[in-house]
Each structure stands twice: as structure tokens, then as C-alpha cells.
PDB file of N, CA and C in Angstrom:
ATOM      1  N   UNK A   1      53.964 -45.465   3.836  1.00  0.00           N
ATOM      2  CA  UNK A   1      52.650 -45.018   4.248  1.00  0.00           C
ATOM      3  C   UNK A   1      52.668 -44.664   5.721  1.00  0.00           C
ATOM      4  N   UNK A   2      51.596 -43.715   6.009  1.00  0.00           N
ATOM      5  CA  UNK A   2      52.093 -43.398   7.324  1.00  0.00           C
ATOM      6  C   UNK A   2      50.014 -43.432   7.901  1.00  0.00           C
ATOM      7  N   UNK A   3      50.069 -43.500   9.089  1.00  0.00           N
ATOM      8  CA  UNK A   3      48.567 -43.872   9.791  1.00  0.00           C
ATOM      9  C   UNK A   3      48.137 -42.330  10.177  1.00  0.00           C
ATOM     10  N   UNK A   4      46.883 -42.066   9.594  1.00  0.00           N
ATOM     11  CA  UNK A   4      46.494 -40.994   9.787  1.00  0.00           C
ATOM     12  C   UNK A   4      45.839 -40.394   8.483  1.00  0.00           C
ATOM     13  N   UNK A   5      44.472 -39.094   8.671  1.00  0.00           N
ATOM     14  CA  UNK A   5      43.784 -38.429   8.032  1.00  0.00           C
ATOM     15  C   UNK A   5      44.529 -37.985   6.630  1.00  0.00           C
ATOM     16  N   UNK A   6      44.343 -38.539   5.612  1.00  0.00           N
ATOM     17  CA  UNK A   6      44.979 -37.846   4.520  1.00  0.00           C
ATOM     18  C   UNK A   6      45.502 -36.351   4.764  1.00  0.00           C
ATOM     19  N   UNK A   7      44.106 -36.106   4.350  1.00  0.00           N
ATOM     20  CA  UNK A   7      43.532 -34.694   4.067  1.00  0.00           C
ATOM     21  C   UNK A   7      44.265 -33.553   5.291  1.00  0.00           C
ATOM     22  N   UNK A   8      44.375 -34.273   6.475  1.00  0.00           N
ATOM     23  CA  UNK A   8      44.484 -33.311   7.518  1.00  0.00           C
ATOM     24  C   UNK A   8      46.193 -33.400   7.570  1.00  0.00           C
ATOM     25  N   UNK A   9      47.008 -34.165   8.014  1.00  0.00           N
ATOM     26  CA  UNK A   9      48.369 -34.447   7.309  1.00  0.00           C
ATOM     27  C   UNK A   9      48.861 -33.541   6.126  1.00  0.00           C
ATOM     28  N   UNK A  10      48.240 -33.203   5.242  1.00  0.00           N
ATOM     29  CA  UNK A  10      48.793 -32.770   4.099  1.00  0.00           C
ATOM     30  C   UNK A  10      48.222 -31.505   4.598  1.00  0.00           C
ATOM     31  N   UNK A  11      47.546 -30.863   5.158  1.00  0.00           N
ATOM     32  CA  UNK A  11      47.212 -29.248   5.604  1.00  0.00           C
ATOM     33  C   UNK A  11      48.665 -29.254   6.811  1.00  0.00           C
ATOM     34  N   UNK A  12      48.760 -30.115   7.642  1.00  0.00           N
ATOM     35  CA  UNK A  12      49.631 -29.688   8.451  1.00  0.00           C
ATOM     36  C   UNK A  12      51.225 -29.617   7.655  1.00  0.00           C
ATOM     37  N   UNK A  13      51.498 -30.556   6.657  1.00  0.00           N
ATOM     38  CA  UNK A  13      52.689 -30.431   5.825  1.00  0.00           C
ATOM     39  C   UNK A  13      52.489 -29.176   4.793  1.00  0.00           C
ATOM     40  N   UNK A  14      51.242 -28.690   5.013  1.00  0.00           N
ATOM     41  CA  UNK A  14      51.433 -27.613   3.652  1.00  0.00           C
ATOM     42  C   UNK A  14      52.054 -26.051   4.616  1.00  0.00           C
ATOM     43  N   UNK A  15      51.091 -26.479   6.301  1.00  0.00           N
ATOM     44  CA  UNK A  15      51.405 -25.410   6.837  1.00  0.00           C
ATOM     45  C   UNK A  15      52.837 -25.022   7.023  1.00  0.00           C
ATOM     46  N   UNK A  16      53.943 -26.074   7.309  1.00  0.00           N
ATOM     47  CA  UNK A  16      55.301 -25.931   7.621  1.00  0.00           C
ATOM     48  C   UNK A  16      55.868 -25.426   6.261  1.00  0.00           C
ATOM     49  N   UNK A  17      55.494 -25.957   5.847  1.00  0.00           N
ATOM     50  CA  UNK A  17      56.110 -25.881   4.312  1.00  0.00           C
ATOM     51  C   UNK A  17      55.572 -24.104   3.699  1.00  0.00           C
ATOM     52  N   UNK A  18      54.855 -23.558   4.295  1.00  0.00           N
ATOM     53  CA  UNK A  18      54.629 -22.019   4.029  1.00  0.00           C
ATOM     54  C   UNK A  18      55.215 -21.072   5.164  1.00  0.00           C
ATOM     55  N   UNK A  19      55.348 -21.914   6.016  1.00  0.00           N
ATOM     56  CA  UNK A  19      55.837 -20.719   7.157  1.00  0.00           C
ATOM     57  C   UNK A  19      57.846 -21.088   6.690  1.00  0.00           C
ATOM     58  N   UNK A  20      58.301 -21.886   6.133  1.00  0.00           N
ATOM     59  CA  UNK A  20      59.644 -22.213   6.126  1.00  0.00           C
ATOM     60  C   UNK A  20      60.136 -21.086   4.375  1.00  0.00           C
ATOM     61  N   UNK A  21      58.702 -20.778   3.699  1.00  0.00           N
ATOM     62  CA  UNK A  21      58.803 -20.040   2.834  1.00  0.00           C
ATOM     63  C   UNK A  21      58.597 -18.694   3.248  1.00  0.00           C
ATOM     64  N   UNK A  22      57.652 -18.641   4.030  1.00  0.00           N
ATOM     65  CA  UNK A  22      57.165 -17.295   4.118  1.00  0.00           C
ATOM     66  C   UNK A  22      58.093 -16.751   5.557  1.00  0.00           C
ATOM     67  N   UNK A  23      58.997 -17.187   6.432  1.00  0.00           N
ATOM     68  CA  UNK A  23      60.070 -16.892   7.269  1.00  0.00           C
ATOM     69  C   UNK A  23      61.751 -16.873   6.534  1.00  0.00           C
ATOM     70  N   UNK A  24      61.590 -17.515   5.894  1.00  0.00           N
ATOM     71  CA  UNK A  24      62.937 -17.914   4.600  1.00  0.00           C
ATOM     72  C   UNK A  24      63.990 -15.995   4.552  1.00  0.00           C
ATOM     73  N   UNK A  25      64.861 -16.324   4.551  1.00  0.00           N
ATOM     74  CA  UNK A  25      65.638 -15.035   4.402  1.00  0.00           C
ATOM     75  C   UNK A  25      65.378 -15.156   3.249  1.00  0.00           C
ATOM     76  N   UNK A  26      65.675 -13.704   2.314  1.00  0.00           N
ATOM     77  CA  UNK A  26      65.532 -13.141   0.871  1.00  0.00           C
ATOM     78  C   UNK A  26      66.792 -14.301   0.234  1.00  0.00           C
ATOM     79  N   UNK A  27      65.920 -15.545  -0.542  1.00  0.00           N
ATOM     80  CA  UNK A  27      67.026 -16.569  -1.725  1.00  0.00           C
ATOM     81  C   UNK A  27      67.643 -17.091  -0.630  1.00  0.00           C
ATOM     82  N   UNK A  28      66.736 -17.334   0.514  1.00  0.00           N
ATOM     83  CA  UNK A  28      67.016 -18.390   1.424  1.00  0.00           C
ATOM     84  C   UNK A  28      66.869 -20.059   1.146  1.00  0.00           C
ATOM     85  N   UNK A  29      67.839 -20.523   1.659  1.00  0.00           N
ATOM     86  CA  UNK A  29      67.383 -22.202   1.041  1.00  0.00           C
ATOM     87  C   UNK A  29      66.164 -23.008   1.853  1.00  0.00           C
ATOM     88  N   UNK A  30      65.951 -23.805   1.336  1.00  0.00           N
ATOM     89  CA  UNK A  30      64.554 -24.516   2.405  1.00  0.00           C
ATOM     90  C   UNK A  30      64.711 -26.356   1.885  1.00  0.00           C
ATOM     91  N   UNK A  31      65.136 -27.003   2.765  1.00  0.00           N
ATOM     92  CA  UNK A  31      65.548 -28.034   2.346  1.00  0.00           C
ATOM     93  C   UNK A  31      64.366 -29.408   3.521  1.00  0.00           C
ATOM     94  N   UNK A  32      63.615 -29.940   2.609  1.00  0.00           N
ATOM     95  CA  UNK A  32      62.712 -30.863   2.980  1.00  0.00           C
ATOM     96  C   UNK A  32      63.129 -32.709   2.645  1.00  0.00           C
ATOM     97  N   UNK A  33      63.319 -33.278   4.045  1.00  0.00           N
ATOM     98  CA  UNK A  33      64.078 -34.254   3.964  1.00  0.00           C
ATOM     99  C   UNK A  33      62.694 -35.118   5.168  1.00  0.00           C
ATOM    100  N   UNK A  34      62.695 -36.459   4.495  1.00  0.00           N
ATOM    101  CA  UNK A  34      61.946 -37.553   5.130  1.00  0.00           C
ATOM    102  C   UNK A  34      62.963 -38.687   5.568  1.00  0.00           C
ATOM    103  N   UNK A  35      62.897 -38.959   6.639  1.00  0.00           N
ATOM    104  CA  UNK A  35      63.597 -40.133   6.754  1.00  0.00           C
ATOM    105  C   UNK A  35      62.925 -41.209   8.204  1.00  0.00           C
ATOM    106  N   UNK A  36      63.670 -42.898   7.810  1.00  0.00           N
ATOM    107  CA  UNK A  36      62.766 -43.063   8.816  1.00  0.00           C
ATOM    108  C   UNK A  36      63.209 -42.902  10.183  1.00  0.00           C
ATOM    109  N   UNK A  37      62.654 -43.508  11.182  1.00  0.00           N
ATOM    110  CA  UNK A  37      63.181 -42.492  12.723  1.00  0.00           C
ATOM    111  C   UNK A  37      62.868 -44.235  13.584  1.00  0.00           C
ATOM    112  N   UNK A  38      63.303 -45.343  13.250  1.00  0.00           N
ATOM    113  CA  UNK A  38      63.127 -46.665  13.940  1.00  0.00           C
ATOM    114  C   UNK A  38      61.895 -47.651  13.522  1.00  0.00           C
ATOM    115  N   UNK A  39      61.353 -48.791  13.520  1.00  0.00           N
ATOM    116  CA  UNK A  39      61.003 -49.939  12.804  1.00  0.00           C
ATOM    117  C   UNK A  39      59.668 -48.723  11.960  1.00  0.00           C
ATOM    118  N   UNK A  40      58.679 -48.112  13.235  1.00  0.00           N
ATOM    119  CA  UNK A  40      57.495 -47.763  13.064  1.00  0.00           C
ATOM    120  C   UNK A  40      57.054 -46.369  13.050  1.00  0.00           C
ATOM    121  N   UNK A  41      58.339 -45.387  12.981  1.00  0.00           N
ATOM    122  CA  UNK A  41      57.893 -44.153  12.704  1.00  0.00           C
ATOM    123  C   UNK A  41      59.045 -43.669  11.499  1.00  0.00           C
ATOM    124  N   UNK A  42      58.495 -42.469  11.126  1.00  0.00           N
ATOM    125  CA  UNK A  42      58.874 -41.856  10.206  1.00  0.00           C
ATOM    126  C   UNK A  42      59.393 -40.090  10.913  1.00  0.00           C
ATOM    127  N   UNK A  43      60.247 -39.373  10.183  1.00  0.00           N
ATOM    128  CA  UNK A  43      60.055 -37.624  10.336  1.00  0.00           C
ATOM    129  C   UNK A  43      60.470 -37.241   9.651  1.00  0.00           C
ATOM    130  N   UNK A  44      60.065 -36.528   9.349  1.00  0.00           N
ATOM    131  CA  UNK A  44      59.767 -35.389   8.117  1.00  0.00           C
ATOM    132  C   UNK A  44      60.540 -33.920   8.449  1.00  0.00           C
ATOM    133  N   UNK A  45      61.518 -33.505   8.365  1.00  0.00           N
ATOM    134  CA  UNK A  45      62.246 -32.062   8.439  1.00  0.00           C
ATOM    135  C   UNK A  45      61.962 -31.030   7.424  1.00  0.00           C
ATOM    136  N   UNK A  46      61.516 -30.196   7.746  1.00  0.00           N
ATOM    137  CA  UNK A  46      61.580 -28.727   6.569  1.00  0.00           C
ATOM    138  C   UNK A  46      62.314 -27.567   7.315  1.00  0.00           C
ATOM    139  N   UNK A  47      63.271 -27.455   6.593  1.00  0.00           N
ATOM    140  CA  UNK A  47      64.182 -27.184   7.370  1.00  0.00           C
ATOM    141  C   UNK A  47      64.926 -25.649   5.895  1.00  0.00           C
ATOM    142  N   UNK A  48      64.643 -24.472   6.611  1.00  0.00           N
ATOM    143  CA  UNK A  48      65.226 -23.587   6.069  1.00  0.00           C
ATOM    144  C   UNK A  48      65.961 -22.311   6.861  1.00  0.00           C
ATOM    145  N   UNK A  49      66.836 -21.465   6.057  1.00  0.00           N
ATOM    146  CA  UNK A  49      67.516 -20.307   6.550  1.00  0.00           C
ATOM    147  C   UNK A  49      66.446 -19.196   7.018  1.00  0.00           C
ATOM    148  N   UNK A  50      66.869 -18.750   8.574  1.00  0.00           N
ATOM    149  CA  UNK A  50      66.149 -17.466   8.475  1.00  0.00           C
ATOM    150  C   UNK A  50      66.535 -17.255   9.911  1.00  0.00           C
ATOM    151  N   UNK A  51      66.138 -16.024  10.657  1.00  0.00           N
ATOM    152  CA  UNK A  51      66.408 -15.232  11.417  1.00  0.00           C
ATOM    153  C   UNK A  51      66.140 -16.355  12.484  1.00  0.00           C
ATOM    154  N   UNK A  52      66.939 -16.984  13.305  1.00  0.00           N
ATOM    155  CA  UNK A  52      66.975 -18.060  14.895  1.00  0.00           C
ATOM    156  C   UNK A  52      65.722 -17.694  15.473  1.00  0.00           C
ATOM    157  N   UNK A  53      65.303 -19.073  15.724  1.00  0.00           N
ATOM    158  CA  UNK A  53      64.256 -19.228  16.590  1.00  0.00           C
ATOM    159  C   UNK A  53      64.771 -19.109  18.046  1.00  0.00           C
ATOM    160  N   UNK A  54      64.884 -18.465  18.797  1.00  0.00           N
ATOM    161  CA  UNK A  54      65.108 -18.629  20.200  1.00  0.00           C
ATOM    162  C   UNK A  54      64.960 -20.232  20.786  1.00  0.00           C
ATOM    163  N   UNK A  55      65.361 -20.187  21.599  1.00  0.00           N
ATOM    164  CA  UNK A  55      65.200 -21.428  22.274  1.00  0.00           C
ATOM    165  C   UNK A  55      63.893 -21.720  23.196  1.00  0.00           C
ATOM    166  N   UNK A  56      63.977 -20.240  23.604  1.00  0.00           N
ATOM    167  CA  UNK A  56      62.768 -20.281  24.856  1.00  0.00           C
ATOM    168  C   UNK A  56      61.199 -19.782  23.917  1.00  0.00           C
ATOM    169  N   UNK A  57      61.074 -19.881  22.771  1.00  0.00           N
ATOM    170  CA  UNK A  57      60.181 -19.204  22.023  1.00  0.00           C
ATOM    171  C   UNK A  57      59.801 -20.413  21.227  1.00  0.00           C
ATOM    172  N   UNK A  58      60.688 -21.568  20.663  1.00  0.00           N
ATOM    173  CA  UNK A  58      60.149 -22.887  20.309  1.00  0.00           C
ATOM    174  C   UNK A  58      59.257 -23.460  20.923  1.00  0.00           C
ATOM    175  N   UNK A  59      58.793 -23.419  21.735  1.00  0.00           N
ATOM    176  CA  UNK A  59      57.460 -23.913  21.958  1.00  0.00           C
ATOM    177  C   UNK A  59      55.833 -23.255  22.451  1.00  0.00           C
ATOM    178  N   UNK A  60      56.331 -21.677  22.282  1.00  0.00           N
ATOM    179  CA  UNK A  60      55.435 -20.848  22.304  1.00  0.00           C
ATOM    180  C   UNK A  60      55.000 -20.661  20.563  1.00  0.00           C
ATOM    181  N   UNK A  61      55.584 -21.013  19.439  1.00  0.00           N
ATOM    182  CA  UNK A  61      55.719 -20.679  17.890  1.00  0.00           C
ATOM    183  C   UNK A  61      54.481 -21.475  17.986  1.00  0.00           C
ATOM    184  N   UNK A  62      53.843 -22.640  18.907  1.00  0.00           N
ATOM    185  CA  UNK A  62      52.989 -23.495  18.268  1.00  0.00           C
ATOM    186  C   UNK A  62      51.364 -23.154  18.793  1.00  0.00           C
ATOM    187  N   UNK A  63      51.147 -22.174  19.870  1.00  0.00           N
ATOM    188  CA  UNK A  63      50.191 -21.320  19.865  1.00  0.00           C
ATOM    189  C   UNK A  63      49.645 -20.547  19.278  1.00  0.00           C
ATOM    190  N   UNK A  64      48.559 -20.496  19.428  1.00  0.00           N
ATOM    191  CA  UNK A  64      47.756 -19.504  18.827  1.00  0.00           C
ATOM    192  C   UNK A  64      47.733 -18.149  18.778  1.00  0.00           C
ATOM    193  N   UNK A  65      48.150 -17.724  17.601  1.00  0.00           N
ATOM    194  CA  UNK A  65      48.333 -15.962  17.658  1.00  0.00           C
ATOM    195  C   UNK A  65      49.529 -15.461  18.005  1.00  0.00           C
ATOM    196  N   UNK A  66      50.428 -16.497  18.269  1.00  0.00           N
ATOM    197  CA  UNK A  66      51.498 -16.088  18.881  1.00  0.00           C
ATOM    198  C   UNK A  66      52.368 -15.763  17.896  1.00  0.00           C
ATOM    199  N   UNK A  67      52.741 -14.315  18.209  1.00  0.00           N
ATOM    200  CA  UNK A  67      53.910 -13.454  17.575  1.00  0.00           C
ATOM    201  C   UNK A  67      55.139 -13.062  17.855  1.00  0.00           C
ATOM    202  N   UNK A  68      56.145 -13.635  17.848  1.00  0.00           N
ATOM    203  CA  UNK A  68      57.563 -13.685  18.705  1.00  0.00           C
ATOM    204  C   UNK A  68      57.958 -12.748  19.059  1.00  0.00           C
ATOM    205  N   UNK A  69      57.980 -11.700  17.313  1.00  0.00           N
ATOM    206  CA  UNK A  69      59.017 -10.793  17.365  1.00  0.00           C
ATOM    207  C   UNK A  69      58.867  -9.839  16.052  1.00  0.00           C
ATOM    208  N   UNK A  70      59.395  -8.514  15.784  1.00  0.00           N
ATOM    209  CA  UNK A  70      58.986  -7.679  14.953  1.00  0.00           C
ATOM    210  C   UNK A  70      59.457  -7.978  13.431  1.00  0.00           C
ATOM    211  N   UNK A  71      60.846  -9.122  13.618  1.00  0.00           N
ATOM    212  CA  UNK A  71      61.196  -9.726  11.840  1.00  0.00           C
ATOM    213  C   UNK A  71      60.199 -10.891  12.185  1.00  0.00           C
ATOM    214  N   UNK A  72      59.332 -11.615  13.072  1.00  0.00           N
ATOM    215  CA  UNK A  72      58.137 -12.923  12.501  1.00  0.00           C
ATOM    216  C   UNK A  72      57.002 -11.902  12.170  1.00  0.00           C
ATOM    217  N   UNK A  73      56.407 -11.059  12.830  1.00  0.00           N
ATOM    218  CA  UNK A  73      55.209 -10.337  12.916  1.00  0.00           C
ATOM    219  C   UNK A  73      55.031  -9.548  11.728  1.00  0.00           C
ATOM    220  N   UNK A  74      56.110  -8.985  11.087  1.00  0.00           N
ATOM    221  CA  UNK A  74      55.781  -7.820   9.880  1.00  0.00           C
ATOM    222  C   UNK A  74      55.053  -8.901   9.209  1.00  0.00           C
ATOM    223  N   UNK A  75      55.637 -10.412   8.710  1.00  0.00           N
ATOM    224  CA  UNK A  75      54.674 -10.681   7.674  1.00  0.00           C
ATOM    225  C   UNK A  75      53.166 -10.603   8.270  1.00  0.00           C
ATOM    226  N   UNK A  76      52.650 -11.375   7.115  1.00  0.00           N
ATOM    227  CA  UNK A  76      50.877 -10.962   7.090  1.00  0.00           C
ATOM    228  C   UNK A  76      50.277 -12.580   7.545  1.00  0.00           C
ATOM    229  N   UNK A  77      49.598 -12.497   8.211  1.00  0.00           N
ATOM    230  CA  UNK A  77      49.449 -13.883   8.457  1.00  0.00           C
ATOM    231  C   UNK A  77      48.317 -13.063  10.226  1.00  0.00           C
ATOM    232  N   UNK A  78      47.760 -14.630  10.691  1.00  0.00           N
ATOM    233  CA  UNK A  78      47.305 -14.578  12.026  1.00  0.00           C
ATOM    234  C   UNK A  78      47.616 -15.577  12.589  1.00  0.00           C
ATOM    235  N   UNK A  79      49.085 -16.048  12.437  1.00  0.00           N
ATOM    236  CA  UNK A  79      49.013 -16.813  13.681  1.00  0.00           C
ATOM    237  C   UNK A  79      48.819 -17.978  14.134  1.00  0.00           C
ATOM    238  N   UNK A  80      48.449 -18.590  13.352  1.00  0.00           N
ATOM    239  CA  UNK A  80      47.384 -20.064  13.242  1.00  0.00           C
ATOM    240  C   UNK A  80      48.048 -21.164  12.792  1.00  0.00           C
ATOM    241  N   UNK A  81      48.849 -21.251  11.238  1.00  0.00           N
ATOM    242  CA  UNK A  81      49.377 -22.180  10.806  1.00  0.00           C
ATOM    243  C   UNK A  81      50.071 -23.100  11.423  1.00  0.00           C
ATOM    244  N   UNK A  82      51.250 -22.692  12.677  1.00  0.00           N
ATOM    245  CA  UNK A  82      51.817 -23.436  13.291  1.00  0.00           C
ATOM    246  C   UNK A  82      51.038 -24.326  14.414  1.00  0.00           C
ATOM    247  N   UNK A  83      50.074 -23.163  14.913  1.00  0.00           N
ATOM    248  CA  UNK A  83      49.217 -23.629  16.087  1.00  0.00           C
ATOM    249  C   UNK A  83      47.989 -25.459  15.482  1.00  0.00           C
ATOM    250  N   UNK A  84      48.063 -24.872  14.518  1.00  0.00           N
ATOM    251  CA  UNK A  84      47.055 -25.862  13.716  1.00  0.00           C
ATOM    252  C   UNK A  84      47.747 -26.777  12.979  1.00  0.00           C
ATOM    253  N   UNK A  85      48.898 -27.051  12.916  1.00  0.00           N
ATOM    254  CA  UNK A  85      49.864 -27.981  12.719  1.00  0.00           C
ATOM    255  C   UNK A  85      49.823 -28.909  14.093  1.00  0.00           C
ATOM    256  N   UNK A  86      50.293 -28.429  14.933  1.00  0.00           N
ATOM    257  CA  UNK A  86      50.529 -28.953  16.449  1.00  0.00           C
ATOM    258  C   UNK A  86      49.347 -29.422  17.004  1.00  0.00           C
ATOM    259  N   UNK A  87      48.126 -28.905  16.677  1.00  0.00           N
ATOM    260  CA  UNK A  87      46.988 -29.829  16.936  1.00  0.00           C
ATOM    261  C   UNK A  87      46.989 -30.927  15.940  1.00  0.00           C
ATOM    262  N   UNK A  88      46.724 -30.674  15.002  1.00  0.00           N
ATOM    263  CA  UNK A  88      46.807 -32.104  13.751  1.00  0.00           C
ATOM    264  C   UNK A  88      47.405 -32.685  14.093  1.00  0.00           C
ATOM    265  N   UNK A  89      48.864 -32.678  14.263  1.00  0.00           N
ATOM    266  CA  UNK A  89      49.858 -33.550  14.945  1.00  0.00           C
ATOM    267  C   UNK A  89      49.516 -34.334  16.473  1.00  0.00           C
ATOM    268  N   UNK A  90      48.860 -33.675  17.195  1.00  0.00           N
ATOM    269  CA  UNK A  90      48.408 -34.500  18.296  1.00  0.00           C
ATOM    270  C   UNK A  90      47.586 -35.251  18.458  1.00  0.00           C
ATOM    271  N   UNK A  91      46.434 -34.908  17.266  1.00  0.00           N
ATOM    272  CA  UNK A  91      45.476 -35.822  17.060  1.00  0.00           C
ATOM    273  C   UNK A  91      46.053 -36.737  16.273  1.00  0.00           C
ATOM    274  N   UNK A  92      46.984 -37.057  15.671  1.00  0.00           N
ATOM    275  CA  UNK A  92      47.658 -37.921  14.842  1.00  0.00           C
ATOM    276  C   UNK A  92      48.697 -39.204  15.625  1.00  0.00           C
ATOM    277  N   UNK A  93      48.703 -38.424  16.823  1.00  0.00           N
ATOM    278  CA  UNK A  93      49.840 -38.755  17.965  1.00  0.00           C
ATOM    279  C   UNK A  93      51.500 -38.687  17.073  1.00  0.00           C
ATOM    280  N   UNK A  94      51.411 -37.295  16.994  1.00  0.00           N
ATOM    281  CA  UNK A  94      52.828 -37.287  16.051  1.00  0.00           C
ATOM    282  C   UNK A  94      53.329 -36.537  17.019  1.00  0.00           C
ATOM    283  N   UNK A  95      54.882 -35.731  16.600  1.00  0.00           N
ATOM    284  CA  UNK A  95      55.331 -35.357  17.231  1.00  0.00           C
ATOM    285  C   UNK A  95      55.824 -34.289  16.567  1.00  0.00           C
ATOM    286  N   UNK A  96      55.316 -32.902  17.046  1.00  0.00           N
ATOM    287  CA  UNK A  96      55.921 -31.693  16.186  1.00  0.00           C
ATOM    288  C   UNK A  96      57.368 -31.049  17.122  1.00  0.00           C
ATOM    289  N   UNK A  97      58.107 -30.559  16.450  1.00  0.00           N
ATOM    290  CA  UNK A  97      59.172 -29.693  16.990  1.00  0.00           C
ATOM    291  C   UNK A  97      59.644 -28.576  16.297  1.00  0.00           C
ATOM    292  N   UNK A  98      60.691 -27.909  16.888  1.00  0.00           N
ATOM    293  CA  UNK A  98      61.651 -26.811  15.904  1.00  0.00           C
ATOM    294  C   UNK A  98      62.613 -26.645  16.897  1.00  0.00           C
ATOM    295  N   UNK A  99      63.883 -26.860  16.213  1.00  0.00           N
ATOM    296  CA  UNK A  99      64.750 -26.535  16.985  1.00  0.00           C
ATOM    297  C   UNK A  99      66.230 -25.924  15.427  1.00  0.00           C
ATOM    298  N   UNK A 100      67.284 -25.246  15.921  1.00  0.00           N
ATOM    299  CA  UNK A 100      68.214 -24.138  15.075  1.00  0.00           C
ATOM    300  C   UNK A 100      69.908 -25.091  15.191  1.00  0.00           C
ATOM    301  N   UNK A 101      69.696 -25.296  13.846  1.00  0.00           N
ATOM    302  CA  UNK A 101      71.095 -25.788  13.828  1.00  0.00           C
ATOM    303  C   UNK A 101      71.722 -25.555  12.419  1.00  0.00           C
ATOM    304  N   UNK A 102      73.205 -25.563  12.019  1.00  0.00           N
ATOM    305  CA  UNK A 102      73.490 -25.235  11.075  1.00  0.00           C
ATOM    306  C   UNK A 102      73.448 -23.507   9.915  1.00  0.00           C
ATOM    307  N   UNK A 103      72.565 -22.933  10.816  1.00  0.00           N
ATOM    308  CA  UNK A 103      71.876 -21.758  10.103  1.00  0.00           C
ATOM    309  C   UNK A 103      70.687 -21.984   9.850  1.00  0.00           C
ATOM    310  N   UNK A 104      70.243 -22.649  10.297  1.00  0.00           N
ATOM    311  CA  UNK A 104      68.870 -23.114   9.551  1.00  0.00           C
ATOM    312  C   UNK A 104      67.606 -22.982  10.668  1.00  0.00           C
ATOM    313  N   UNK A 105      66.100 -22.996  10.793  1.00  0.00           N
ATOM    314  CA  UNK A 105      64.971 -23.368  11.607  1.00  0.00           C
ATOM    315  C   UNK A 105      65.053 -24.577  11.085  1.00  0.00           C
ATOM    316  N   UNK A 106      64.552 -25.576  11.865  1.00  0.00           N
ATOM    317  CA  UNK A 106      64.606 -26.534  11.308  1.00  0.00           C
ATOM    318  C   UNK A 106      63.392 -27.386  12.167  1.00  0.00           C
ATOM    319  N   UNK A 107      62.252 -27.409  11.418  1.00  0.00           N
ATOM    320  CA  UNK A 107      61.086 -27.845  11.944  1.00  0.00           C
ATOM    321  C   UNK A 107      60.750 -29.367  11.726  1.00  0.00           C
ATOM    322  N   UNK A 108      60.502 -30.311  12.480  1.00  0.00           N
ATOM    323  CA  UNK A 108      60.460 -31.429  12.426  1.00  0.00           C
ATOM    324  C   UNK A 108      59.014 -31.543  13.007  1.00  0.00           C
ATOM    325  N   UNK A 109      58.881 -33.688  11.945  1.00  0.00           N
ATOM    326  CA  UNK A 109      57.454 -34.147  12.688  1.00  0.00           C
ATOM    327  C   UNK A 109      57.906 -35.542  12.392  1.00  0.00           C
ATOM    328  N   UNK A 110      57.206 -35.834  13.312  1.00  0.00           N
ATOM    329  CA  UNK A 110      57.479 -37.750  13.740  1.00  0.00           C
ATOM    330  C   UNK A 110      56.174 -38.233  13.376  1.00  0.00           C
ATOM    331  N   UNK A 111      55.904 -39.054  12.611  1.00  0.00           N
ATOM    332  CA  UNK A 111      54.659 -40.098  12.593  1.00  0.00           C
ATOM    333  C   UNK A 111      55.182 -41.230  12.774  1.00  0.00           C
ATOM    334  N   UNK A 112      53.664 -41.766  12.985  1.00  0.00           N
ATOM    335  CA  UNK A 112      53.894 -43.487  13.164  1.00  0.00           C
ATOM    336  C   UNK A 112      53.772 -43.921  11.627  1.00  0.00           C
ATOM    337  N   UNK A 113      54.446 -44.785  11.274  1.00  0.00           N
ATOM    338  CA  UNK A 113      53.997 -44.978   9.989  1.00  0.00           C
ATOM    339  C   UNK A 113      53.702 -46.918   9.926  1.00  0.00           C
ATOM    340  N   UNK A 114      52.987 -47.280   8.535  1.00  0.00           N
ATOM    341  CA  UNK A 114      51.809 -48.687   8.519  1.00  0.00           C
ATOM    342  C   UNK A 114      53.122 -49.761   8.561  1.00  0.00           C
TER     343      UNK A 114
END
């Protein structure tokens, strides 16, 4: 169990979990792994193949409206999902990230868990 808003938790896990589909190369893999992270937290990885996140652009992905680049932007979307993840997460006092390893984006979140 982890401390925090049902309802709002599961919008921010639905959001990663669509942008790791909807960024996914064509029969790209997307591999979602929980594990715990020390006595009282937990993180959660969704972690799939697709075109590198820059380094210097990982922490602009979690703003609002923000559009990297012309392979993130063609899809259809405004912008929001990640940004509204990263708030949920702060009001949660979690900890969102993304960082590229293996071939993969690989988006992570830390909760505290009961």
C-alpha cells in the first residue's frame, strides 16, 4: 500500500503508462516494473523503447505544453499528461523522473509507501 489519493495516483500512473504507449517505437516494448526503493518507499518504472529523451529536455518533458521535438509533437495530444503527473506527484511528495538507459525512456516514481 502506498499513502496517498487513490483516485489521483492512478490518473498519474495511467498518464505514464499512455505517454510510454503513445511515444513507444512501432512493436516497441514497454516494460512496467514496481519495486521497493528502502524500509518506506516504493518506485514504480514504465519503462519503454523509443526515440532518447535528451538529457537536457528531461526535466522540461514535465511542463506544461511542452513540446521537445518534431518525432514527440506529431502525435496528438496537448501537453499536459506529463505536466499533471509531476504535480500529482508533488502533492503526493513523490518523486517523478525520466532518465535513457538500455534503449529504453525510462520513467520513474518514488512513493512513500504505509
Amino acid at each position: 500500500q502506498m499513502l496517498g489519493d487513490p483516485d489521483q495516483v492512478g490518473q498519474l500512473v495511467k498518464a505514464l503508462l499512455d505517454n510510454a504507449v503513445k511515444y513507444s517505437l512501432p512493436k516497441g516494448k514497454t516494460v512496467v516494473r514496481l519495486e521497493a526503493a528502502g524500509r518506506k518507499r516504493a518506485k514504480l518504472w514504465v519503462n519503454s523503447q523509443g526515440e532518447p529523451i535528451s538529457e537536457e529536455k528531461r526535466s522540461l518533458i514535465f511542463r506544461r505544453f511542452y513540446r521537445g521535438d518534431s518525432a514527440r509533437s506529431s502525435c496528438s495530444g496537448y501537453g499536459l499528461g506529463l505536466a499533471i503527473a509531476a504535480e500529482t506527484a508533488g502533492k503526493h511528495r513523490a518523486k517523478i523522473g525520466v532518465e535513457y538507459r538500455d534503449g529504453m525512456n525510462c520513467f520513474y516514481l518514488t512513493v512513500r509507501r504505509r
